[in-house]
Protein backbone atom coordinates (compact mmCIF):
# COMPACT_ATOMS: atom_id res chain seq x y z
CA UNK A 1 -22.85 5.85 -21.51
CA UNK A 2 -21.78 8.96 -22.98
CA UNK A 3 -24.13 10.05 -26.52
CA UNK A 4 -20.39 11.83 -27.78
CA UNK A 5 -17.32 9.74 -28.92
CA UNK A 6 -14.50 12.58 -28.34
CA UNK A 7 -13.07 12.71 -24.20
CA UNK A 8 -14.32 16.77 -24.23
CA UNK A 9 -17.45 16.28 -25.91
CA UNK A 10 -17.75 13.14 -23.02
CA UNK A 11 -16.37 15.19 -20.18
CA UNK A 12 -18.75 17.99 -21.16
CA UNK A 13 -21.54 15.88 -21.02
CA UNK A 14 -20.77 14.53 -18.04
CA UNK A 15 -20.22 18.14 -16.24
CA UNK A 16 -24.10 19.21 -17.86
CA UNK A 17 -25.44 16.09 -16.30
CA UNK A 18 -24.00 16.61 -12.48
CA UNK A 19 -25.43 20.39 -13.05
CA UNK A 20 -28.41 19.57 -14.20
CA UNK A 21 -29.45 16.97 -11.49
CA UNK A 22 -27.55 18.99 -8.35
CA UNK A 23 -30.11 22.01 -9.51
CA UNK A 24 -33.03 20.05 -8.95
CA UNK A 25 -32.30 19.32 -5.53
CA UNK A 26 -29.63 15.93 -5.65
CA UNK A 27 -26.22 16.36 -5.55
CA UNK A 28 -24.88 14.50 -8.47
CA UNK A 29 -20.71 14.57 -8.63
CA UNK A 30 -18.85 13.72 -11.87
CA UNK A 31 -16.63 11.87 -10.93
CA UNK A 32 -14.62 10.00 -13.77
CA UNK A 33 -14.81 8.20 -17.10
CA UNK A 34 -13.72 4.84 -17.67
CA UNK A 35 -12.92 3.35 -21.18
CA UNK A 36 -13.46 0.46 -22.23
CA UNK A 37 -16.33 -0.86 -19.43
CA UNK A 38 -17.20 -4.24 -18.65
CA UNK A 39 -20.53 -4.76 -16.55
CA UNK A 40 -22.73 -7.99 -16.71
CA UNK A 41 -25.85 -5.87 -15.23
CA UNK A 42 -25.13 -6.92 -11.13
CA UNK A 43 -25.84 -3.95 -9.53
CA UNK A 44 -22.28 -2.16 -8.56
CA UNK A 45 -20.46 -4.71 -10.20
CA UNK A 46 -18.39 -3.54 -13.75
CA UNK A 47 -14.40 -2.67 -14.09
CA UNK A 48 -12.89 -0.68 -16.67
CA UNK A 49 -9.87 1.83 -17.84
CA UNK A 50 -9.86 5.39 -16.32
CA UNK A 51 -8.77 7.64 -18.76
CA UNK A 52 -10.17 10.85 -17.48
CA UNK A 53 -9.23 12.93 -15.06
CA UNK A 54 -6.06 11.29 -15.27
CA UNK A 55 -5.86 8.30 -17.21
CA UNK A 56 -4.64 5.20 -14.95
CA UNK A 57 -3.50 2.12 -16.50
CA UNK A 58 -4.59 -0.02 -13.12
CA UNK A 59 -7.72 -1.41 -13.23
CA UNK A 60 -10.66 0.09 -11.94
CA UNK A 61 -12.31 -2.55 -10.27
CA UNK A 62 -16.22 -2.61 -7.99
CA UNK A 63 -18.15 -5.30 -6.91
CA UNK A 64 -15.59 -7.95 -7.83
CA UNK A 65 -14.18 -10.13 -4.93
CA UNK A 66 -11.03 -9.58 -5.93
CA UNK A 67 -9.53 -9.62 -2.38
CA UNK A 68 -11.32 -11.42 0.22
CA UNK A 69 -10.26 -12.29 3.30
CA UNK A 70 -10.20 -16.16 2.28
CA UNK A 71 -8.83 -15.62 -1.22
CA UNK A 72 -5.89 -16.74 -2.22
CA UNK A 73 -2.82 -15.48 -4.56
CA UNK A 74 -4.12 -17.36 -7.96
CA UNK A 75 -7.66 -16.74 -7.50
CA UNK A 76 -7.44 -12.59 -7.81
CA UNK A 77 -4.42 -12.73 -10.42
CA UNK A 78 -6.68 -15.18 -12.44
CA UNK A 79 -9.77 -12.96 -12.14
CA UNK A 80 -7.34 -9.87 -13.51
CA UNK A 81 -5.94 -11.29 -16.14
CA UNK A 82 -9.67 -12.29 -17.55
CA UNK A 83 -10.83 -8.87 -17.17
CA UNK A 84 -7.75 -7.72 -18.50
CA UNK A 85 -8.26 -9.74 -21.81
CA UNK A 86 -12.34 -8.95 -21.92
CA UNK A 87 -11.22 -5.27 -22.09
CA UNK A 88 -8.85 -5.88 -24.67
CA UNK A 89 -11.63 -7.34 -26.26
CA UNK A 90 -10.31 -11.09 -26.78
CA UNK A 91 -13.80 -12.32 -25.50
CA UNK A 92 -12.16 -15.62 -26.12
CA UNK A 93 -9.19 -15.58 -25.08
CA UNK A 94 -10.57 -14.83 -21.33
CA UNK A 95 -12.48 -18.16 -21.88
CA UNK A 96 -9.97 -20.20 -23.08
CA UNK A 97 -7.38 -19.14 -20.21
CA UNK A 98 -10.54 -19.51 -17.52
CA UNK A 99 -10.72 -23.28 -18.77
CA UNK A 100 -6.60 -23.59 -18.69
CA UNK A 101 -5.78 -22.33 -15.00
CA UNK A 102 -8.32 -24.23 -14.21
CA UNK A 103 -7.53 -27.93 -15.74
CA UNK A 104 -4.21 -26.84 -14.42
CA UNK A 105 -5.20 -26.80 -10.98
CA UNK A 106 -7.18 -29.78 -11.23
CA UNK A 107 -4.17 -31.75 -12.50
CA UNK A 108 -1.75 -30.05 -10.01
CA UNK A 109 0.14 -28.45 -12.20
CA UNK A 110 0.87 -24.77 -9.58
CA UNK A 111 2.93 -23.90 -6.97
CA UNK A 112 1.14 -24.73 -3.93
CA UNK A 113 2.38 -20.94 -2.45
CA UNK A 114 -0.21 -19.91 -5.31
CA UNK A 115 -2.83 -21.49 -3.26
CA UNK A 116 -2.33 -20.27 0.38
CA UNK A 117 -4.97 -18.59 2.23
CA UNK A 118 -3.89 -16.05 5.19
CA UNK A 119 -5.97 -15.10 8.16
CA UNK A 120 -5.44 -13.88 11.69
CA UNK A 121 -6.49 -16.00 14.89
CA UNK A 122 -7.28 -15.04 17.88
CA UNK A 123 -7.30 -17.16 21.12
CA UNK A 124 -9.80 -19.85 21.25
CA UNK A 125 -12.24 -18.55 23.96
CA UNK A 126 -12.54 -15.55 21.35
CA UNK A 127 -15.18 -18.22 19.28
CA UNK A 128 -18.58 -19.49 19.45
CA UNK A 129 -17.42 -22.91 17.90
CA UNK A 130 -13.20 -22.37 16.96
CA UNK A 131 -13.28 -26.06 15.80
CA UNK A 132 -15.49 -25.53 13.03
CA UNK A 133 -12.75 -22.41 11.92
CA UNK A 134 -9.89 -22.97 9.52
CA UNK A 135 -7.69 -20.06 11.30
CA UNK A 136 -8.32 -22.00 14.63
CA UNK A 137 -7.16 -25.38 13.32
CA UNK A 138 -3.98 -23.71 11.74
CA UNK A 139 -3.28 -22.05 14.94
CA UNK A 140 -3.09 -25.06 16.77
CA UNK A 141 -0.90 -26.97 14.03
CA UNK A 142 1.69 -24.34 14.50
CA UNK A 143 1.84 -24.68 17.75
CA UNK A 144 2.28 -28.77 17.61
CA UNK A 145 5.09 -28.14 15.29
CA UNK A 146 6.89 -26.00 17.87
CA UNK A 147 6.14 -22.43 15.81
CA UNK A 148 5.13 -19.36 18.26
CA UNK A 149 1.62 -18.42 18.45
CA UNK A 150 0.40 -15.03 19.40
CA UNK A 151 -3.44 -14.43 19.59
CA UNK A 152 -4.50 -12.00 17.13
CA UNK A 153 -1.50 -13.13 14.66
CA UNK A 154 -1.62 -13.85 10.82
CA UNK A 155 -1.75 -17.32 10.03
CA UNK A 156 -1.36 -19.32 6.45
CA UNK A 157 -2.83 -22.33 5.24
CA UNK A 158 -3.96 -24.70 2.56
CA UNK A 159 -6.23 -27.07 2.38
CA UNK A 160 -5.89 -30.44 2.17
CA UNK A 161 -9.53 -31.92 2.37
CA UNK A 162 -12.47 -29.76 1.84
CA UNK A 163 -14.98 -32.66 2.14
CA UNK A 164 -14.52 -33.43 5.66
CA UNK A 165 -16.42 -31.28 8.33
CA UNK A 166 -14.57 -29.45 9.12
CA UNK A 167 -12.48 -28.78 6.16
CA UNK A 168 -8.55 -30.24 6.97
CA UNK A 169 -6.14 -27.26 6.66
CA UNK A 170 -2.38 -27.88 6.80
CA UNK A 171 0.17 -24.66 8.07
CA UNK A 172 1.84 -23.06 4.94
CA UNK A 173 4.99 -21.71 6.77
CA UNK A 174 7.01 -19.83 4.45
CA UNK A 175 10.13 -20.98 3.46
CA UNK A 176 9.40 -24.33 4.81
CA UNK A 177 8.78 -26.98 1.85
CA UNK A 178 5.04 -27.94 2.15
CA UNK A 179 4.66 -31.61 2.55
CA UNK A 180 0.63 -32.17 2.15
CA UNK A 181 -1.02 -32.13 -1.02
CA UNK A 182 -3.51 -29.31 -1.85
CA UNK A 183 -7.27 -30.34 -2.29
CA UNK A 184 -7.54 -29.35 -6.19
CA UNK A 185 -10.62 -29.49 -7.23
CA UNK A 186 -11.58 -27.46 -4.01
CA UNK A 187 -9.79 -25.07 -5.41
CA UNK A 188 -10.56 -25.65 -8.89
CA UNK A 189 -14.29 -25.18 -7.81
CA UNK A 190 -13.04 -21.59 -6.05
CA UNK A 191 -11.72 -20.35 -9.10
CA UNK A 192 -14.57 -21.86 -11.61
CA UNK A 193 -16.87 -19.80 -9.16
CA UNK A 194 -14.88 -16.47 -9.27
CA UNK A 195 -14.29 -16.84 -12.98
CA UNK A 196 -17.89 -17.55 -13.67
CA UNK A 197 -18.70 -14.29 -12.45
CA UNK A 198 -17.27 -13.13 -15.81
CA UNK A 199 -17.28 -15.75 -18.08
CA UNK A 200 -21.18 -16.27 -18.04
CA UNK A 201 -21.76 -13.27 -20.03
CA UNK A 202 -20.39 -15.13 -22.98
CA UNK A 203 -22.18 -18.51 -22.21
CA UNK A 204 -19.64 -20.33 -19.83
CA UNK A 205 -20.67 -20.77 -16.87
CA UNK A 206 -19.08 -22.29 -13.66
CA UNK A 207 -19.54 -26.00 -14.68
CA UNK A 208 -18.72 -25.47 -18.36
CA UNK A 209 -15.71 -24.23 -16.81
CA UNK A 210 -14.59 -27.10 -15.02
CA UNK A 211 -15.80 -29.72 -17.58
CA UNK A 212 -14.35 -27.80 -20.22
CA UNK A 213 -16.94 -27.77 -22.81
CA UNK A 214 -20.31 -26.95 -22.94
């Protein structure tokens, strides 16, 4: 945290520090300043503003799961919005919407396209146990409804029941009305987790979340 409140008293101090330590045998590189910060003490794990060198209005985000491989459309936007509103500083606010996209999923109140989850698949043989794999089962759904396959291709899905083992997955095919219904307090649970991650600074964590109160 920069001592000085101006950006060239900051970017000064900054530039003295990266000397200082790449004298004395480190190599320290100043790289950037980000305004406001928000950091809950994980190690690598804060987002903020960059305003110098050039001031971005994106968010600069590290350590979040923002985009995983088995994340899904609602679960990043949600996560942006609630930093979005910490760094405003309408602590909250990024509560209160945590607890409403979340009782909104649980009641089935968002487009199911909100909730797909996209993976490629390759063949079968390619697995120690495919039938345990979500990408596996969707594969072979496509192919019973008369879609082409291709090993190594993306495939979409949702799913339906995360209780059973395996979890039951239907196809998402894209403009093709989806006909199951989503599992949503599976993914309820998903976003009360990602949420948390945030939210637990200010004394909500993931089941105050999903009960709604603490």
């Amino acid at each position: 945290q920069s001592p000085v409140e101006d950006m060239e008293g900051a970017v000064a101090f900054g530039s003295g520090l990266a000397d200082r330590f790449s004298k004395e045998g480190e190599t320290l590189e100043f790289e950037k300043i980000l305004h406001p910060l928000f950091t809950h003490g994980k190690k690598k794990r804060y987002v903020g503003k960059i305003v110098w060198p050039e001031p971005d209005d994106e968010l600069f985000v590290r350590g979040y799961e923002v985009r995983r491989t088995d994340s899904f459309d609602i679960q990043g936007d949600s996560l942006m919005r609630v930093f979005s509103l910490v760094l405003d500083g309408d602590t909250e606010g990024a509560v209160a919407y945590s607890r409403e996209i979340i009782s909104e999923i649980m009641d089935g109140k968002v487009d199911p396209a909100r909730l797909v989850i996209s993976k490629s698949s390759k063949s079968e043989d390619s697995y120690k146990n495919p039938d345990s794999m979500a990408n596996v089962q969707t594969a072979r759904k496509i192919k019973e409804m008369g879609y082409e396959f291709i090993p190594g291709m993306k495939v979409s899905w949702i799913v339906t029941d995360s209780r059973s083992t395996p979890q039951v997955v239907e196809p998402y095919i894209s403009g093709v009305p989806f006909e199951g219904t989503p599992d949503y307090t599976y993914y309820a649970e998903r976003i009360a987790q990602t949420l948390s991650r945030v939210t637990d600074v200010f004394g909500w964590d993931e089941k105050d979340l999903l009960m709604g109160s603490q």
